[in-house]
C-alpha atoms as a PDB file:
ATOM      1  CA  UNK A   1     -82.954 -32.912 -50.909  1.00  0.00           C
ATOM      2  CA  UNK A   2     -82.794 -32.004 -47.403  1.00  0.00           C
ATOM      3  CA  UNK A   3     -79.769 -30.186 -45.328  1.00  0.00           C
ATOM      4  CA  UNK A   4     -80.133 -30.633 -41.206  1.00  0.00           C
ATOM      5  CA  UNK A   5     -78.436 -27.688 -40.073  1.00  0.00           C
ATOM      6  CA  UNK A   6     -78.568 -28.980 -36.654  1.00  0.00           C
ATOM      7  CA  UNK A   7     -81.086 -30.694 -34.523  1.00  0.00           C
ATOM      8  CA  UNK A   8     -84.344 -29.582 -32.963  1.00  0.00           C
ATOM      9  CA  UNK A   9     -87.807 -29.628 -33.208  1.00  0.00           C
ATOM     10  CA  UNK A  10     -89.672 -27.501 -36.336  1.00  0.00           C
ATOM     11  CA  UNK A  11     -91.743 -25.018 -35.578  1.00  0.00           C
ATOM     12  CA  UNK A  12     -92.279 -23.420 -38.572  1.00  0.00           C
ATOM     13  CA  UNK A  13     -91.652 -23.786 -42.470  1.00  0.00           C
ATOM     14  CA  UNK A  14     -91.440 -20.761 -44.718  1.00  0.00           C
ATOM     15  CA  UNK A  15     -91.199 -20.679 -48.453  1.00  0.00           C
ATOM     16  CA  UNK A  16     -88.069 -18.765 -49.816  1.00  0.00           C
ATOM     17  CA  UNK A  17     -89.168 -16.105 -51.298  1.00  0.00           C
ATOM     18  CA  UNK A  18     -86.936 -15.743 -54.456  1.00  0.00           C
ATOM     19  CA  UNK A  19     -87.600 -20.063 -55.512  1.00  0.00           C
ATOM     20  CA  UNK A  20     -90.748 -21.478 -54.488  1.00  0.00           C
ATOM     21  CA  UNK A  21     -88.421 -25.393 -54.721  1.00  0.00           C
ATOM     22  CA  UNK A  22     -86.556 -23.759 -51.500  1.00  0.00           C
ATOM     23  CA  UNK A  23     -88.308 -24.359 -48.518  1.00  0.00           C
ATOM     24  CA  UNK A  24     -86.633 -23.075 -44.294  1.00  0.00           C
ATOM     25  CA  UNK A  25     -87.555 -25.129 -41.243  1.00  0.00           C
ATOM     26  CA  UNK A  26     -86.979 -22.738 -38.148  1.00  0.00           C
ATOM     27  CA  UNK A  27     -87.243 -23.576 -34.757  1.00  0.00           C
ATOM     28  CA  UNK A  28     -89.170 -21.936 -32.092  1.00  0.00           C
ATOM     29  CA  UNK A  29     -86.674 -19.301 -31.531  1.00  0.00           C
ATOM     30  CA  UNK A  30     -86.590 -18.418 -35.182  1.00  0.00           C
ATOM     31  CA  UNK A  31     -82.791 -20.071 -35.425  1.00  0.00           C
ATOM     32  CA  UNK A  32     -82.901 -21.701 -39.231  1.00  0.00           C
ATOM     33  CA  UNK A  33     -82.360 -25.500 -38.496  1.00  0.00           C
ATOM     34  CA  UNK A  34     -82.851 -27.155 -41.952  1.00  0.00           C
ATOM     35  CA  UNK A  35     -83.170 -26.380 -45.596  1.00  0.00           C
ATOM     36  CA  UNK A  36     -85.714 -28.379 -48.428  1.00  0.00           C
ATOM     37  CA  UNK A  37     -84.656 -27.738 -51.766  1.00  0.00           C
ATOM     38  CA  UNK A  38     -87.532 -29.820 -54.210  1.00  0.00           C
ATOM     39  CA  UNK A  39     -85.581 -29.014 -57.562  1.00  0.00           C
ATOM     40  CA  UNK A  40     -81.765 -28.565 -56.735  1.00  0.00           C
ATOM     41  CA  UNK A  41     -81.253 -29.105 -60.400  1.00  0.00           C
ATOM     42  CA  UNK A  42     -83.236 -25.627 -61.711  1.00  0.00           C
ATOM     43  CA  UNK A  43     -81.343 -23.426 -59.192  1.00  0.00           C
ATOM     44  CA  UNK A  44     -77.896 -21.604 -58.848  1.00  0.00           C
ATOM     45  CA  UNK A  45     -77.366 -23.472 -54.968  1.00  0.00           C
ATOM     46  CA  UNK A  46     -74.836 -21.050 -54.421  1.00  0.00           C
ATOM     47  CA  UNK A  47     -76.556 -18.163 -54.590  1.00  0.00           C
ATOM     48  CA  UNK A  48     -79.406 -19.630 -52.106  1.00  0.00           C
ATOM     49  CA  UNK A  49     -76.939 -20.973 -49.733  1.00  0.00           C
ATOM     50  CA  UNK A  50     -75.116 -17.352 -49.447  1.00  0.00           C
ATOM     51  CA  UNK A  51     -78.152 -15.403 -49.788  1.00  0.00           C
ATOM     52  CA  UNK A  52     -79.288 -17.758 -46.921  1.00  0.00           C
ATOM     53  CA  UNK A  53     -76.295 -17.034 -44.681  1.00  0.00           C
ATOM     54  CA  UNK A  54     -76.829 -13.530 -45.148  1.00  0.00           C
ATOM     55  CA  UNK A  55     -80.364 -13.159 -44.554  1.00  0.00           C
ATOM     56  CA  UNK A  56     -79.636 -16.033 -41.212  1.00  0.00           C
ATOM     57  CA  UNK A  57     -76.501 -14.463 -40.434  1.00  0.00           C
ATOM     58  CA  UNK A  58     -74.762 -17.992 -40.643  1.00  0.00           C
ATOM     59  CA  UNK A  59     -70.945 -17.321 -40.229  1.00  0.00           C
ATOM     60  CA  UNK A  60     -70.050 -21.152 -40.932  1.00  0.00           C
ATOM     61  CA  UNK A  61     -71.873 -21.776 -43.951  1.00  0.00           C
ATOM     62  CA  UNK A  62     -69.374 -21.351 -45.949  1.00  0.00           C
ATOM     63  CA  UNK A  63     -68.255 -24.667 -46.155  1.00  0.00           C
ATOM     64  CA  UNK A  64     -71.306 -25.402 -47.832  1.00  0.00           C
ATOM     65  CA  UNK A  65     -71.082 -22.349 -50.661  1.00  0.00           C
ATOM     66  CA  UNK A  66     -68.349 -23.679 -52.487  1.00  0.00           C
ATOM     67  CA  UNK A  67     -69.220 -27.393 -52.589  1.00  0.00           C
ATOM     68  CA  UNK A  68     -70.764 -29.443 -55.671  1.00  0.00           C
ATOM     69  CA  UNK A  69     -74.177 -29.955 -54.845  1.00  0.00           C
ATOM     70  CA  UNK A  70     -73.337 -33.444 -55.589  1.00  0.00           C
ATOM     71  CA  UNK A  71     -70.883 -33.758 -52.204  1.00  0.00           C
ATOM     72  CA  UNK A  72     -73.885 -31.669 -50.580  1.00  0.00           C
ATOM     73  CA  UNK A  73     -76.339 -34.554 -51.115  1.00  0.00           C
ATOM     74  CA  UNK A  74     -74.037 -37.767 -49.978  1.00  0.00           C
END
């Protein structure tokens, strides 16, 4: 499953470090543009997503925290 934060080109992937099925695509500023997630299933998604805001400092990623991961995915 893949979330496009927003567009650009990816300049680096980096494995999250507390679930090896999360994976971050950053751009070449750093600025987190997308999220792989190989095993949504297996994880709490909201505790990645916030623990991804925090660690990004994403202010509008809310909106995805309290979603199903099922409306996530469509």
């Amino acid at each position: 499953m893949y979330f496009r934060l927003k567009d650009g080109v990816i300049a680096q992937t980096l494995e999250y470090p507390k679930a090896r099925e999360v994976f971050f695509d950053l751009n070449e500023q750093g600025q987190l543009i997308g999220i792989e997630v190989l095993e949504p299933g297996s994880l709490d998604m909201q505790l990645v997503f916030r623990d991804i805001a925090e660690t990004y400092e994403i202010q509008d990623f809310s909106s995805l925290i309290d979603k199903p991961i099922s409306e996530l995915a469509a």
